[in-house]
C-alpha atoms as a PDB file:
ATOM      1  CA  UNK A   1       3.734  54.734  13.460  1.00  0.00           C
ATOM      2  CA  UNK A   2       7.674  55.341  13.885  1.00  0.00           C
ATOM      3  CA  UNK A   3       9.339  52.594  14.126  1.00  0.00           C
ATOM      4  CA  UNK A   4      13.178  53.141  15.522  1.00  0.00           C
ATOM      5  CA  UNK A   5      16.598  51.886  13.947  1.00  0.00           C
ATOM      6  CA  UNK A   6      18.303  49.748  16.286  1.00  0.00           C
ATOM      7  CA  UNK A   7      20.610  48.022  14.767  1.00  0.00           C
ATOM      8  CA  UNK A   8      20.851  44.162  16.245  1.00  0.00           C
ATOM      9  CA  UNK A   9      25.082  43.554  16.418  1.00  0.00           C
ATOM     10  CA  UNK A  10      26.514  40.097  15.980  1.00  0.00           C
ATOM     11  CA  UNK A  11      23.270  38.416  14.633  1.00  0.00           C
ATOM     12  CA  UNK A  12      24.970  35.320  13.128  1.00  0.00           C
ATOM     13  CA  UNK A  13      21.749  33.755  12.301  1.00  0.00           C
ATOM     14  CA  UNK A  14      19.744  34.206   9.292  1.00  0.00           C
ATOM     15  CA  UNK A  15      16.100  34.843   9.377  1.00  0.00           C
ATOM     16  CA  UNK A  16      14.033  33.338   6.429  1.00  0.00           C
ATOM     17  CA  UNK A  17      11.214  30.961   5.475  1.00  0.00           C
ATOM     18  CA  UNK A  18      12.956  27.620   7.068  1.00  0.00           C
ATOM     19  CA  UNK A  19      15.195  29.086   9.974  1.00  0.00           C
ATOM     20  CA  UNK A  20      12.350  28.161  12.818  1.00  0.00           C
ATOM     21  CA  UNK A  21      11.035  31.845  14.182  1.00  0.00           C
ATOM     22  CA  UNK A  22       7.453  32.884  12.877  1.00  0.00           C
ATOM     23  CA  UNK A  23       7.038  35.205  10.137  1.00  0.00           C
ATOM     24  CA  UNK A  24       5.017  38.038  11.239  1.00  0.00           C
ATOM     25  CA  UNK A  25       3.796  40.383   8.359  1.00  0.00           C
ATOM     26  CA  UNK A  26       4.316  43.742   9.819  1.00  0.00           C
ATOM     27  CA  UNK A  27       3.415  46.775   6.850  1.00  0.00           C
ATOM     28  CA  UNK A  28       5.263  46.527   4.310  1.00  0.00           C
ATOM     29  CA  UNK A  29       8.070  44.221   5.519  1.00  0.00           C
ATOM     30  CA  UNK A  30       8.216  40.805   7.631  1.00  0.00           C
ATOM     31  CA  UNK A  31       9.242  40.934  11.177  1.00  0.00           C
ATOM     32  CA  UNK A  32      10.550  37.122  12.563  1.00  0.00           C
ATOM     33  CA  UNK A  33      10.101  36.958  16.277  1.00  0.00           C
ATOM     34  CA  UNK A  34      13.517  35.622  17.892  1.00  0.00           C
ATOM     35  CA  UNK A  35      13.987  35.602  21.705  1.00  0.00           C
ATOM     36  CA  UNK A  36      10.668  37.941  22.824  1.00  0.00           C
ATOM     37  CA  UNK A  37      11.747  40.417  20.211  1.00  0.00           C
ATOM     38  CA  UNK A  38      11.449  41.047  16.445  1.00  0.00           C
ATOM     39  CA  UNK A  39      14.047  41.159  13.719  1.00  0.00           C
ATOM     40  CA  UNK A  40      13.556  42.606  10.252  1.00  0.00           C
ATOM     41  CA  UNK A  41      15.883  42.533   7.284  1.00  0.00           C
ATOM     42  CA  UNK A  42      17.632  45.990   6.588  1.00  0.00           C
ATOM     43  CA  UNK A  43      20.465  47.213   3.822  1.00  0.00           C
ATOM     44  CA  UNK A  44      22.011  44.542   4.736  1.00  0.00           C
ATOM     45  CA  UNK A  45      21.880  43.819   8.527  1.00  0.00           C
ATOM     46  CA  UNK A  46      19.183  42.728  11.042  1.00  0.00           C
ATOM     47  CA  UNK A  47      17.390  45.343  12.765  1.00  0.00           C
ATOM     48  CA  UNK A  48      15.291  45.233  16.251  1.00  0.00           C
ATOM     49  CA  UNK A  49      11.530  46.186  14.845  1.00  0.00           C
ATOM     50  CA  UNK A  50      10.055  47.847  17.758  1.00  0.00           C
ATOM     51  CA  UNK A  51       7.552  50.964  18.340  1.00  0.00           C
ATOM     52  CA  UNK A  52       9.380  53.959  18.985  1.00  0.00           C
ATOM     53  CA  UNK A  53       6.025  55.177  20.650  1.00  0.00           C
ATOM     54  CA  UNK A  54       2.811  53.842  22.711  1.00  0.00           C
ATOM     55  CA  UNK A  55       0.177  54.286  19.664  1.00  0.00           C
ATOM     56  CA  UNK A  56      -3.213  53.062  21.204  1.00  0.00           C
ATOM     57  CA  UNK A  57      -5.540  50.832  18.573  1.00  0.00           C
ATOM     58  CA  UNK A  58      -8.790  52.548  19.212  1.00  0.00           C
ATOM     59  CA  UNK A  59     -11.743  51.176  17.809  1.00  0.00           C
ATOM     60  CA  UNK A  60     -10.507  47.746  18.105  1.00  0.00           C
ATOM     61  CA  UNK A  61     -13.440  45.775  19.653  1.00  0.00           C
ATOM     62  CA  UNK A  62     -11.817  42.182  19.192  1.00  0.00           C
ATOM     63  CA  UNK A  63     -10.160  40.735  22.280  1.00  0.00           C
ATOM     64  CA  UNK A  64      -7.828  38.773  21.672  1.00  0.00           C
ATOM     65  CA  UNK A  65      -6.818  35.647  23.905  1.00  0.00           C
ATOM     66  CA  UNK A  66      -5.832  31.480  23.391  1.00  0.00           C
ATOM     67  CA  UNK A  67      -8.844  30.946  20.353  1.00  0.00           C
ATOM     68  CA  UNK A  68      -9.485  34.110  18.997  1.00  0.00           C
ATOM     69  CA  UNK A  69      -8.131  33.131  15.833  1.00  0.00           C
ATOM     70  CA  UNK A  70      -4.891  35.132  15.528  1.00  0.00           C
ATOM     71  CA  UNK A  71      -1.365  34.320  15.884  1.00  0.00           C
ATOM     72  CA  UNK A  72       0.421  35.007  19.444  1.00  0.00           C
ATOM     73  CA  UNK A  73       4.031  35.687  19.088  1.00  0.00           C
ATOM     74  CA  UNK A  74       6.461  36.344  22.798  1.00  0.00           C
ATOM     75  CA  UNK A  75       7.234  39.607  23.085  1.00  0.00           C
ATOM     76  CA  UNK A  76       9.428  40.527  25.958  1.00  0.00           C
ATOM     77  CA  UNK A  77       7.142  39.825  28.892  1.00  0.00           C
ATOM     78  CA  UNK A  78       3.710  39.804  27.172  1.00  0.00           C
ATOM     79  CA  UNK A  79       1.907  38.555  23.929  1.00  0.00           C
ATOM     80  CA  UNK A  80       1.353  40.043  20.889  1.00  0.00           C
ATOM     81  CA  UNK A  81      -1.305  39.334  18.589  1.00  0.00           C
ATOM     82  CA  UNK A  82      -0.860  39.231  14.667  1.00  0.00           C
ATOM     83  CA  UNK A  83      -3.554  40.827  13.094  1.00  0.00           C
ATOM     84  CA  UNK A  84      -3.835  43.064   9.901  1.00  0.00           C
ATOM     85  CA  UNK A  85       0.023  42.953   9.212  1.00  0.00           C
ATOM     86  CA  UNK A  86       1.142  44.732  12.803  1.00  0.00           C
ATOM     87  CA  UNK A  87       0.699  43.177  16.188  1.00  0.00           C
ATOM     88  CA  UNK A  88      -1.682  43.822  19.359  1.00  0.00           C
ATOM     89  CA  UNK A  89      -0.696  44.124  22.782  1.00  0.00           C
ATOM     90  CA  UNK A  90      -2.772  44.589  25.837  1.00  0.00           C
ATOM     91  CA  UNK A  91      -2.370  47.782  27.717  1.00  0.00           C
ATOM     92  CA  UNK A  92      -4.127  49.092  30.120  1.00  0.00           C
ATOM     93  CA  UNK A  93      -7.553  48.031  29.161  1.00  0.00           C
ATOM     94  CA  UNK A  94      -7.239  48.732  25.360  1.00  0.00           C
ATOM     95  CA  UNK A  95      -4.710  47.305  22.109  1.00  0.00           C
ATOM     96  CA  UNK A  96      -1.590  48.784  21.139  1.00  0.00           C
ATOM     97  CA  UNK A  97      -0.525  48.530  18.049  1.00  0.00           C
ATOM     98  CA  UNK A  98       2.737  47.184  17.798  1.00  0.00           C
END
């Protein structure tokens, strides 16, 4: 999955165990979710941790809604799921992985 370098400019605040967003374990890294996006830690600076492509999550026969059992996060104007260390979104009638 590509994930694209944006840099996030003039993030003051920093992420961590006790600053208040929710860790989401995202491959090999942790994404905090901040304002229906996520941040991760790079070289230095926070980045914007976003798919640089639709990947579809075929296969994936869970549906995932309020009780299912894993993590929703805001993510612009939908929810993503936290499952497997990445994130599900609905899209037309299947999972994205995020």
């Amino acid at each position: 999955m590509a994930v694209l370098h944006h840099e996030h400019p003039a993030h003051e605040h920093t992420h961590g165990p006790a600053c208040g967003h929710p860790e989401v374990p995202h491959g090999d890294h942790v994404d905090y979710a901040h304002d229906g996006h996520f941040h991760k830690e790079h070289s230095g600076h926070w980045d914007e941790c976003e798919p640089g492509e639709h990947i579809s999550h075929s296969g994936h026969a869970h549906d995932h809604g309020p009780g299912c059992g894993h993590p929703a996060v805001r993510h612009g104007d939908h929810l993503d799921y936290v499952h497997d260390r990445h994130r599900h979104a609905q899209h037309d009638g299947h999972w994205d992985d995020h």
